[in-house]
C-alpha atoms as a PDB file:
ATOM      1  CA  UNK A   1       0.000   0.000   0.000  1.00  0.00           C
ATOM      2  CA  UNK A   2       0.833   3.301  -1.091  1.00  0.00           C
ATOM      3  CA  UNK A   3       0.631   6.636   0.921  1.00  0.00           C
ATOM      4  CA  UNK A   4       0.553   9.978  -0.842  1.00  0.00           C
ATOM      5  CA  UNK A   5       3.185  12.320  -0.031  1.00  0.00           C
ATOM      6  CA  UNK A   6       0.986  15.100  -0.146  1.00  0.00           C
ATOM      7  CA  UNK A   7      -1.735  14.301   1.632  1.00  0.00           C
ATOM      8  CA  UNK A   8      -0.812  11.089   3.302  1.00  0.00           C
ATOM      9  CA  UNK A   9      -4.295   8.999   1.548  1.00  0.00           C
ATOM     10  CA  UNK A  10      -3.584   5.143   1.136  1.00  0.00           C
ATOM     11  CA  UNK A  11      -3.445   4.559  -2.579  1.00  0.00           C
ATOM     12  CA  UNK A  12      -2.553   1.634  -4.763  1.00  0.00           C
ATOM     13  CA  UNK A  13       0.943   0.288  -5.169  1.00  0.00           C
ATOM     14  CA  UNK A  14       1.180   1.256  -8.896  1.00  0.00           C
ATOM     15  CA  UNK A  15      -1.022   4.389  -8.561  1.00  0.00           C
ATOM     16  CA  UNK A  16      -0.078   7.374 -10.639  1.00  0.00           C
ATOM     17  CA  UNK A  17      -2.006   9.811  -8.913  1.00  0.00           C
ATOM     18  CA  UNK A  18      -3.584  10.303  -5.488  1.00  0.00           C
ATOM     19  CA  UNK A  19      -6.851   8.761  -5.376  1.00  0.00           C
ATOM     20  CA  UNK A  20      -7.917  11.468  -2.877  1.00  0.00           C
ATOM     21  CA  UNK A  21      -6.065  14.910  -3.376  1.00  0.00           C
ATOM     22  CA  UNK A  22      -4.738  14.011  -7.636  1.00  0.00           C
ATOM     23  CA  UNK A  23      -1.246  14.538  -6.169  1.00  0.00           C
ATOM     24  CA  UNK A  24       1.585  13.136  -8.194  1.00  0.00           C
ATOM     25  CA  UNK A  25       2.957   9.426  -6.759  1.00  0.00           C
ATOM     26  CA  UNK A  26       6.132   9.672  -8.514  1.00  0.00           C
ATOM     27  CA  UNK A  27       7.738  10.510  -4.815  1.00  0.00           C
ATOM     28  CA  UNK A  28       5.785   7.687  -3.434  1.00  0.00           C
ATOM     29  CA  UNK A  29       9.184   5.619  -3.182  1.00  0.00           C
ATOM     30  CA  UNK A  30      10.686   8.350  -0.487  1.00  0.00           C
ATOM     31  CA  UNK A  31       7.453   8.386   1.175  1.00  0.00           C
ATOM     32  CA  UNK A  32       7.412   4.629   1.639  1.00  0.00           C
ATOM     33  CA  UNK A  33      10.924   4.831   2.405  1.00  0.00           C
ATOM     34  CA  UNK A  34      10.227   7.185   5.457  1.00  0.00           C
ATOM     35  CA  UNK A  35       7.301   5.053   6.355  1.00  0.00           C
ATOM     36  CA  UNK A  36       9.360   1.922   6.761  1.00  0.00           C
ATOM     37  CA  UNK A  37      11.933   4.082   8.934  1.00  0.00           C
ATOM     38  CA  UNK A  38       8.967   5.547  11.169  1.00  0.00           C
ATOM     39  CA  UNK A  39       7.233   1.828  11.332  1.00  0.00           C
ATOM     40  CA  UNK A  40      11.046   0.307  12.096  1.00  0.00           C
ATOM     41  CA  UNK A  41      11.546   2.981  14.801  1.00  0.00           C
ATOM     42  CA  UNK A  42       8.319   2.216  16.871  1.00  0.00           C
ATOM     43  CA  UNK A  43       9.033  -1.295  16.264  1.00  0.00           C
ATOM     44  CA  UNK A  44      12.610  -2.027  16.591  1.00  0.00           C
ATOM     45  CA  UNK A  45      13.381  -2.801  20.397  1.00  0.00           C
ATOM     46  CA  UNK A  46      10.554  -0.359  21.539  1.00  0.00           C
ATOM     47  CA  UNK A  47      12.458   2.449  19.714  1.00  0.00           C
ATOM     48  CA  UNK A  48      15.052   5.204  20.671  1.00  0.00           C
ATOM     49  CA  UNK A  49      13.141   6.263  23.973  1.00  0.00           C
ATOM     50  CA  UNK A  50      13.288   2.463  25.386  1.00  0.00           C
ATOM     51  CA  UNK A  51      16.370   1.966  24.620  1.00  0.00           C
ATOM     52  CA  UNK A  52      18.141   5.063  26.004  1.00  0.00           C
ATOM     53  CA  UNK A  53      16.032   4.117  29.273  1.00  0.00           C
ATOM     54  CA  UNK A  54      17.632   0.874  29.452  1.00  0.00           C
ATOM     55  CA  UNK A  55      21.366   2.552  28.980  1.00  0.00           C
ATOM     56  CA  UNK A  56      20.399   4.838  31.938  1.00  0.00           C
ATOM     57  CA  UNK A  57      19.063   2.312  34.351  1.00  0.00           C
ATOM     58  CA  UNK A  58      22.356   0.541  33.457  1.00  0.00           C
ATOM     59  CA  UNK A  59      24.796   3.273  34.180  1.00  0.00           C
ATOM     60  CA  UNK A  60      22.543   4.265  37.450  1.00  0.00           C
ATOM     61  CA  UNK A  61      23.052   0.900  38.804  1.00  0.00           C
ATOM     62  CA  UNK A  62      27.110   1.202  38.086  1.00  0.00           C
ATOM     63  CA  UNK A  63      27.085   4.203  39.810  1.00  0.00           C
ATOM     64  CA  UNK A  64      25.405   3.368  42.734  1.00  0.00           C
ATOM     65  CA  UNK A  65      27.539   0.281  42.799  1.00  0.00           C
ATOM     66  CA  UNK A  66      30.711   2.607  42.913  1.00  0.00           C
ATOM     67  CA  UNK A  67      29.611   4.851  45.088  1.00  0.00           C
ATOM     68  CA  UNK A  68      28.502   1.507  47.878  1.00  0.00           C
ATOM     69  CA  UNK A  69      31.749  -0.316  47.210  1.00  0.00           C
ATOM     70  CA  UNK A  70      34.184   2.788  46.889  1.00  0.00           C
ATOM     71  CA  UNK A  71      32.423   4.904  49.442  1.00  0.00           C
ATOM     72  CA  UNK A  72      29.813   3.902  51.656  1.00  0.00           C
ATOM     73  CA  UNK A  73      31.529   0.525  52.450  1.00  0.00           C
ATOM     74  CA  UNK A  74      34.464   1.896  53.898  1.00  0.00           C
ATOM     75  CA  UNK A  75      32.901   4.105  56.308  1.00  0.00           C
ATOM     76  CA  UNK A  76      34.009   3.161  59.503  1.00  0.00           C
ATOM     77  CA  UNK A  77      31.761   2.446  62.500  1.00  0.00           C
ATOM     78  CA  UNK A  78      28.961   1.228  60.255  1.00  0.00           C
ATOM     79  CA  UNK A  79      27.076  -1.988  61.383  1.00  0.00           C
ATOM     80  CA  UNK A  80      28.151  -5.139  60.088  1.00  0.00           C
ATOM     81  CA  UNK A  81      24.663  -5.696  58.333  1.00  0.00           C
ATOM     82  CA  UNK A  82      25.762  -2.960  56.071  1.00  0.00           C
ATOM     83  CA  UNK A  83      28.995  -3.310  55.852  1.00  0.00           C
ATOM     84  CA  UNK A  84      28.826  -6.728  54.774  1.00  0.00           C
ATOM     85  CA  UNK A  85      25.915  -5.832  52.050  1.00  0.00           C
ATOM     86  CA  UNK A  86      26.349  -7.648  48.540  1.00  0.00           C
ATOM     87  CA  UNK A  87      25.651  -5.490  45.813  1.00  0.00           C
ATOM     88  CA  UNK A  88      26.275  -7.183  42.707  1.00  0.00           C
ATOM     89  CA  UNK A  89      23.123  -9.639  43.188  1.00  0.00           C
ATOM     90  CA  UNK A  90      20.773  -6.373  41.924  1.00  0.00           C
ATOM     91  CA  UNK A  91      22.291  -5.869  38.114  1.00  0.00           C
ATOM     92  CA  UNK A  92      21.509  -9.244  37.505  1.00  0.00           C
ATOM     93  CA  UNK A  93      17.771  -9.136  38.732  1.00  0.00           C
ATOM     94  CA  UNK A  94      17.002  -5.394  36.866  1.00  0.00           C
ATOM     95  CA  UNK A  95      18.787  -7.135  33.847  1.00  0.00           C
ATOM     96  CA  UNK A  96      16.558  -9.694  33.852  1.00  0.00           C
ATOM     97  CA  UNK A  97      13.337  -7.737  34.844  1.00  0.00           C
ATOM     98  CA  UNK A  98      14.376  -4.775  31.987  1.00  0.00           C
ATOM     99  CA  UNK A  99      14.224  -8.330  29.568  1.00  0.00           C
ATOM    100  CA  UNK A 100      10.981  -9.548  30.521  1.00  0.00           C
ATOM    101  CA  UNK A 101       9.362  -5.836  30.161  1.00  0.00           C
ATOM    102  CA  UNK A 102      10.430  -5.339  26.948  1.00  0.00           C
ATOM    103  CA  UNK A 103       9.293  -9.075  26.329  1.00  0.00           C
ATOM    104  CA  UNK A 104       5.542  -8.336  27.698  1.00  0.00           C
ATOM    105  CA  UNK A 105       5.812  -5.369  25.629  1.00  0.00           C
ATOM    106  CA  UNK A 106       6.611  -6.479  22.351  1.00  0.00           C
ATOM    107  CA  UNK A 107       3.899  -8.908  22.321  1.00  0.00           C
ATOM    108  CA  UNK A 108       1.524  -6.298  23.430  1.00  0.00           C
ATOM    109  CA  UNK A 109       2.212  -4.102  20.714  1.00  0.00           C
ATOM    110  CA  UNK A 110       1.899  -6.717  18.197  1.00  0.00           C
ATOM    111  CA  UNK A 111      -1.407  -7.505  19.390  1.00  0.00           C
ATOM    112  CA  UNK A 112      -2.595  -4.088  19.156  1.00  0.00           C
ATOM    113  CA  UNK A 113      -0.858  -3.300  15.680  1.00  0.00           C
ATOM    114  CA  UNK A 114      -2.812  -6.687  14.118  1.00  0.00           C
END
């Protein structure tokens, strides 16, 4: 299918003219061209927003990490419940939970789009 690049009607494949508006389809390559970027964006691993989220929950946790191991940690007089605290066992588990997310929410949006 089609779209016009001047008013954005679905047309025909081979279509010559717009069916609604009489606009020329000779740029109808470009427009399907963009189209195919826009769909790809949405679509590919939930798109740019998603996937700068993911980078900054990553680099969150490592910070966090270096502040506990580098900073808090060695803070003397601290109890030994916090002292002794295990950090690493959290990247793993957001990992994970970021994974299943994006899982839940590609098959959502596939749903929806059929």
């Amino acid at each position: 299918m089609a779209y016009c690049p001047s008013c954005g009607a679905k047309n025909v494949d081979n279509a010559k003219f717009c069916i609604m508006c009489g606009a020329s389809m000779m740029a109808a390559p470009r427009a399907r061209e963009k189209e195919w970027e826009d769909r790809c964006e949405k679509e590919c691993a939930g798109g740019p927003r998603r996937a700068s989220i993911f980078w900054a929950i990553i680099i969150i946790l490592i910070g966090l990490w270096i502040v506990w191991e580098f900073g808090i940690r060695n803070i003397q007089g601290l109890p030994p419940e916090l002292t002794n605290f295990q950090f690493w066992w959290i990247f793993p588990i957001i990992i994970g939970l970021v994974i299943i997310i994006t899982g839940i929410s590609m098959v959502t949006r596939g749903r929806r789009t059929q």
